[in-house]
C-alpha atoms as a PDB file:
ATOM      1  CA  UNK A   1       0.000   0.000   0.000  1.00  0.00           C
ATOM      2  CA  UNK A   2       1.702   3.393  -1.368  1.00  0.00           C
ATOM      3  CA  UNK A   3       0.721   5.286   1.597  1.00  0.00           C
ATOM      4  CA  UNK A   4       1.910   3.639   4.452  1.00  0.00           C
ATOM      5  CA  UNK A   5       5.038   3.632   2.606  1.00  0.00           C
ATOM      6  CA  UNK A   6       8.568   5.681   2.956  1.00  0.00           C
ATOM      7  CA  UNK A   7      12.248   5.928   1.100  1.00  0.00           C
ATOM      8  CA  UNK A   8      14.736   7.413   2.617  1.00  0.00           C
ATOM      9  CA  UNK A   9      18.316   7.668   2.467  1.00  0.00           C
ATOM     10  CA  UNK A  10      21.455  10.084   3.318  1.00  0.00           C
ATOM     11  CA  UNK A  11      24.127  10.849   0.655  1.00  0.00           C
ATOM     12  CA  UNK A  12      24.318   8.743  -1.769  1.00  0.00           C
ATOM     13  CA  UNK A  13      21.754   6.572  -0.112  1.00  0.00           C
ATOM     14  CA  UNK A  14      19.513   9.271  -0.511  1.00  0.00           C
ATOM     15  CA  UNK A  15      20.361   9.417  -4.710  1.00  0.00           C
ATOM     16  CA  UNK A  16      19.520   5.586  -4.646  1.00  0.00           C
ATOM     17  CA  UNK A  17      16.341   6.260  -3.237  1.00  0.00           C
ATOM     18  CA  UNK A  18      15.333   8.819  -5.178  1.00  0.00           C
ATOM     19  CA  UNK A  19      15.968   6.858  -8.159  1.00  0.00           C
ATOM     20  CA  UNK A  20      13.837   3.822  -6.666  1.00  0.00           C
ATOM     21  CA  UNK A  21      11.324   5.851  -6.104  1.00  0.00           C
ATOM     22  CA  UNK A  22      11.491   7.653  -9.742  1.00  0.00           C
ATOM     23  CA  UNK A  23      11.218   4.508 -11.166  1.00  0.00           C
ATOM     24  CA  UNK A  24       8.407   3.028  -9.005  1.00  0.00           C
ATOM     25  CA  UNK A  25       6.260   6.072  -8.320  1.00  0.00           C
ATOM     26  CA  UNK A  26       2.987   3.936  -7.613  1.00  0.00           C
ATOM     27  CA  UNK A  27       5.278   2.383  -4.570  1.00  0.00           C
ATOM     28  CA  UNK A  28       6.239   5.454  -2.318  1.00  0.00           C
ATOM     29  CA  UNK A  29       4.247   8.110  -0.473  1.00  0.00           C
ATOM     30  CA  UNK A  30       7.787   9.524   0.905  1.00  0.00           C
ATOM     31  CA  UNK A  31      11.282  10.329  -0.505  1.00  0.00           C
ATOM     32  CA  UNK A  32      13.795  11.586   1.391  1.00  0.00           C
ATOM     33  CA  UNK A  33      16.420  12.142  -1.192  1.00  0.00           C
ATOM     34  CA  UNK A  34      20.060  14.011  -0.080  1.00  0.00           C
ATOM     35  CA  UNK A  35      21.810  16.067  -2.485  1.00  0.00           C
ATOM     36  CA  UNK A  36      21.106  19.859  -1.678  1.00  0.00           C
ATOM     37  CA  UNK A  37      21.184  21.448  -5.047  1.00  0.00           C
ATOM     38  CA  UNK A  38      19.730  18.699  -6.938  1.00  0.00           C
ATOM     39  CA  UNK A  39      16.897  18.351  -4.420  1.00  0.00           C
ATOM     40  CA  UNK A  40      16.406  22.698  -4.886  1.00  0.00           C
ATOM     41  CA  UNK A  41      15.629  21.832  -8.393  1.00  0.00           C
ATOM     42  CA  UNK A  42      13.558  18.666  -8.100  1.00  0.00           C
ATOM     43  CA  UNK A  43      11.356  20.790  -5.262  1.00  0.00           C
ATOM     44  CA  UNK A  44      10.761  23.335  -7.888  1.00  0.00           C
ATOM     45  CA  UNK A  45       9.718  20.957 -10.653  1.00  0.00           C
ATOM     46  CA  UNK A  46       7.478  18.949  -8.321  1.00  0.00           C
ATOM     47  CA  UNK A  47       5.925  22.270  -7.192  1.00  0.00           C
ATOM     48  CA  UNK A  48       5.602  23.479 -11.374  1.00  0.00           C
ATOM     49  CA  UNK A  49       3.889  20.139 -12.029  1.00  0.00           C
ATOM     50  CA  UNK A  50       1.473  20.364  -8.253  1.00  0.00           C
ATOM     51  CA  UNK A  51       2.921  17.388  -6.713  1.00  0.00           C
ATOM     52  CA  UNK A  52       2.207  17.911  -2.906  1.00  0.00           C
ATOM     53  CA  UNK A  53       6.026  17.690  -1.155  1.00  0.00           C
ATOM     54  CA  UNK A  54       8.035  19.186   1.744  1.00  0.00           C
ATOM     55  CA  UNK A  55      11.519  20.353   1.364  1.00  0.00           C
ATOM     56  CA  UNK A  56      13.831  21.650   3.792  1.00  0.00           C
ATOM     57  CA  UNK A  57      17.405  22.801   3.468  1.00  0.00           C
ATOM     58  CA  UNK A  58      19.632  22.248   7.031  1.00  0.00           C
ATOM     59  CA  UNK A  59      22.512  23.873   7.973  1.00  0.00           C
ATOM     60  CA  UNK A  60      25.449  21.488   8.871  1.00  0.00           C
ATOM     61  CA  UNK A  61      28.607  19.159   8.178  1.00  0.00           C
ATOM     62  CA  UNK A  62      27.362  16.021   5.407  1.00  0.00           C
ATOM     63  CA  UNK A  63      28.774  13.589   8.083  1.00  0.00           C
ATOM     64  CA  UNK A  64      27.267  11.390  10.656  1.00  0.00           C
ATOM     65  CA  UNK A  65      26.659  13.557  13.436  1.00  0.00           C
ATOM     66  CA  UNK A  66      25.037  15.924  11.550  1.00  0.00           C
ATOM     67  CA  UNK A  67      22.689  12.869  10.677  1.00  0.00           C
ATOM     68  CA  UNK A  68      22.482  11.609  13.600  1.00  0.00           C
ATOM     69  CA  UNK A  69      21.489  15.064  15.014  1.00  0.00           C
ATOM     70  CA  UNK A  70      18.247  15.311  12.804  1.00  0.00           C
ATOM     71  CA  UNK A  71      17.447  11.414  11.976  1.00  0.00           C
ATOM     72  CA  UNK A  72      14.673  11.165  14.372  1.00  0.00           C
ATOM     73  CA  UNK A  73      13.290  14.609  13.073  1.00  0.00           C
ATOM     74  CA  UNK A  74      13.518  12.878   9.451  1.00  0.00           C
ATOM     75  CA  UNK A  75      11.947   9.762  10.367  1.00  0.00           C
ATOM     76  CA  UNK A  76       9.131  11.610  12.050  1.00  0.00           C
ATOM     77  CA  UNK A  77       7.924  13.676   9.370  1.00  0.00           C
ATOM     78  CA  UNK A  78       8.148  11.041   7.204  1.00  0.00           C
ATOM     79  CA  UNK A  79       6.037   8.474   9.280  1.00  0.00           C
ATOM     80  CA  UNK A  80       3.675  11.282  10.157  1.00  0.00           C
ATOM     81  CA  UNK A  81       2.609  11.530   6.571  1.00  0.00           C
ATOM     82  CA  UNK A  82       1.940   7.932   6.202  1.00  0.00           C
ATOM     83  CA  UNK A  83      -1.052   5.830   6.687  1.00  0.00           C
ATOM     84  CA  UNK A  84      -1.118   3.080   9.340  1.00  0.00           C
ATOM     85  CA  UNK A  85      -1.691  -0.492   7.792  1.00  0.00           C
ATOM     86  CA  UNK A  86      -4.655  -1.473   8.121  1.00  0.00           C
END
């Protein structure tokens, strides 16, 4: 079920997911890509073509602390916008 359904990733984890998710678009309610200017552009061309999306830009190191520092803020949002299984 699509919508109780999340990608994510960090780095390039987060360019393999996007990817996934690109190429199975029926599959994922959530991406959480990683790549800061590539994500700018794919927030504008989701928001050109009305596809409902948040996108946030964090100050920081790409390293794990920084990650670890905001991972349960990530998962959060991303679980929030999900549906529970039924």
């Amino acid at each position: 079920m699509r919508s109780a359904r999340a990608i994510v990733g960090v780095s390039a984890g987060g360019y393999g997911a996007t990817l996934i998710a690109i190429h199975h678009p029926g599959k994922y309610e959530v991406i959480d890509p990683g790549f800061a200017e590539d994500n700018v552009k794919l927030s504008e061309e989701l928001t050109d073509a009305g596809v409902p999306h948040v996108f946030r830009i964090y100050e920081g190191a790409h390293n794990e602390a920084f990650w670890s520092q905001h991972q349960d803020e990530w998962l959060a949002a991303a679980v929030e916008r999900l549906d529970r299984p039924a």
